[in-house]
Protein backbone atom coordinates (compact mmCIF):
# COMPACT_ATOMS: atom_id res chain seq x y z
CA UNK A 1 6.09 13.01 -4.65
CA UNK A 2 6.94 9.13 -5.75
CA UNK A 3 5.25 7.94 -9.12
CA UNK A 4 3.49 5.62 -7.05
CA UNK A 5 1.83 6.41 -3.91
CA UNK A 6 -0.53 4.84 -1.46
CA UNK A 7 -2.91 6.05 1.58
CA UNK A 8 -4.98 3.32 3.94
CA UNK A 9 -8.00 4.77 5.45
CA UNK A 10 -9.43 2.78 8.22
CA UNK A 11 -12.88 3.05 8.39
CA UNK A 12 -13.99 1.38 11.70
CA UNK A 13 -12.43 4.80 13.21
CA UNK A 14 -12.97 6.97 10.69
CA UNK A 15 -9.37 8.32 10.50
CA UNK A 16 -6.25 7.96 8.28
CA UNK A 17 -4.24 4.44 9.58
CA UNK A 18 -1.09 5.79 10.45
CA UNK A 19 1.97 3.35 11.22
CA UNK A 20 0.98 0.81 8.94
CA UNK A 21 3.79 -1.53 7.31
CA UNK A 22 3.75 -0.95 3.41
CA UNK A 23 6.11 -3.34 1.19
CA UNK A 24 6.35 -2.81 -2.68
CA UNK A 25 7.68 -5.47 -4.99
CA UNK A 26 8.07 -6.26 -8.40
CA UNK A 27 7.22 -9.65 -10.13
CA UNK A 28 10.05 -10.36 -12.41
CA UNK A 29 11.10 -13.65 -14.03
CA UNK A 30 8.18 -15.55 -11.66
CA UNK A 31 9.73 -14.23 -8.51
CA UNK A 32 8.74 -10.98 -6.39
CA UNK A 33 11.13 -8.77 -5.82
CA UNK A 34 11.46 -6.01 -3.00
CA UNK A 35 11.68 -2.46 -3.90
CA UNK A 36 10.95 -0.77 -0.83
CA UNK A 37 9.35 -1.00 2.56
CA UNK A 38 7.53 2.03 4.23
CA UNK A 39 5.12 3.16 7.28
CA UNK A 40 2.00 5.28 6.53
CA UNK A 41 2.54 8.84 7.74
CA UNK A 42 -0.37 10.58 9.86
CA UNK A 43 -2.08 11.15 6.81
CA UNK A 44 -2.41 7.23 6.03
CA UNK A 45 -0.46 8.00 3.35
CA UNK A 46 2.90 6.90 1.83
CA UNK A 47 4.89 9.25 -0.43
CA UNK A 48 8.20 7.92 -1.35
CA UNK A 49 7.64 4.31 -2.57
CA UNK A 50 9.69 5.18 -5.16
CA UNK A 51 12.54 7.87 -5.77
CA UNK A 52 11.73 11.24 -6.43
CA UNK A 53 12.11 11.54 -10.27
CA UNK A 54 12.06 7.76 -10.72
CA UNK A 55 9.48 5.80 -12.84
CA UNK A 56 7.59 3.10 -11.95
CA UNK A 57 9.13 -0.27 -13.92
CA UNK A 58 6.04 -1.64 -16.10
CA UNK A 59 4.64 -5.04 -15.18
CA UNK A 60 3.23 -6.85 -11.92
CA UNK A 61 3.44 -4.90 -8.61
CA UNK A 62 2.09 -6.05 -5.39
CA UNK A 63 1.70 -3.89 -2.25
CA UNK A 64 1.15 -5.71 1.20
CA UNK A 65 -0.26 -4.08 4.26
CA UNK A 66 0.62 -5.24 7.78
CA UNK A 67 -3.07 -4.55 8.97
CA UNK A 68 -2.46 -7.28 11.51
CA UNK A 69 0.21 -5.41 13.31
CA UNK A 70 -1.96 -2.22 13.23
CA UNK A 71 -4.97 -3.44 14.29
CA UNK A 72 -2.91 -5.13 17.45
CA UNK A 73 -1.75 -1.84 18.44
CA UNK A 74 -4.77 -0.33 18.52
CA UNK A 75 -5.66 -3.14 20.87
CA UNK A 76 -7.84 -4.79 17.92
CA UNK A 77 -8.88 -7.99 16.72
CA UNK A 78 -8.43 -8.74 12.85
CA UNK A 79 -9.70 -10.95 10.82
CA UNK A 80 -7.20 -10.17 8.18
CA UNK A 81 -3.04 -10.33 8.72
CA UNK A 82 -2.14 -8.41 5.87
CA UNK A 83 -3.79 -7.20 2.66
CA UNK A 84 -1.80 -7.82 -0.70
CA UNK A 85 -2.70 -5.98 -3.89
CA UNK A 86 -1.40 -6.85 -7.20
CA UNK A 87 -1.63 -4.79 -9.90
CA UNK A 88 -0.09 -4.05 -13.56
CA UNK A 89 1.59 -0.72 -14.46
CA UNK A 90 1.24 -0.56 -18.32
CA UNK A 91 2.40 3.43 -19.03
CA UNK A 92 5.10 4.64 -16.72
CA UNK A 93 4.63 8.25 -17.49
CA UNK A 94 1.25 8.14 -15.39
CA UNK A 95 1.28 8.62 -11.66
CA UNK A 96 -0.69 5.62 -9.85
CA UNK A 97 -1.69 5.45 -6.51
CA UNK A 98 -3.38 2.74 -4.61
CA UNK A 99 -5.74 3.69 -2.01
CA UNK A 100 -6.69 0.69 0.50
CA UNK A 101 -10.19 1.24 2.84
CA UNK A 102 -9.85 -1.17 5.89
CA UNK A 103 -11.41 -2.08 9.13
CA UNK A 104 -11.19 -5.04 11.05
CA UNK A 105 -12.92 -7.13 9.28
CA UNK A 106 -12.96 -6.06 5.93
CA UNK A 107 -11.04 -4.00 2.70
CA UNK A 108 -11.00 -2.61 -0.59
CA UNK A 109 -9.03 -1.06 -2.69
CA UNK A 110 -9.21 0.79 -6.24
CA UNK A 111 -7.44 2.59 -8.47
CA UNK A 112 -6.92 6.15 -7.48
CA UNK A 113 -5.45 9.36 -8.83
């Protein structure tokens, strides 16, 4: 499993969202930069942002969910087009996942383990 991991629960269904659009960047030098772009599995989750065996750089990561595109194929309105969380990895050696709770009008997020 990645060093950093993420799983999107949506809670107007009750259910894990699968499908959803997941980008990962990195803020260096002002700019973001892309490190990877996934889908949520069936669990909601998403397991290989980063290499197996890699660690996660330190600094200012931001992970944006497409909720707009899931929402519209479950034939749902949104409020919300996507969902961006920023965050700071300060110790690489720690695994750090990033759970995000969503429904159509709504989110939150936290740090998870």
């Amino acid at each position: 499993m990645s060093a950093l991991t993420t799983h999107v629960l949506d809670l107007a269904l009750g259910a894990p969202a699968r499908g959803v659009a997941v980008k990962l960047e990195l803020l260096r030098d002002g700019a973001w930069t892309t490190l990877a772009e996934r889908v949520t599995d069936d669990d909601g989750r998403v397991k290989d942002l980063l290499p197996e065996g890699a660690r996660p750089a330190l600094g200012t990561h931001r992970l944006t969910f497409d909720v707009a595109g899931y929402f519209q194929r479950l034939g749902m309105m949104t409020f919300y087009t996507e969902v961006p969380v920023v965050f700071v990895i300060r110790d690489d050696q720690r695994h750090h996942h990033v759970p995000l709770l969503v429904s159509p009008f709504g989110y939150s997020t936290y740090r998870g383990s």
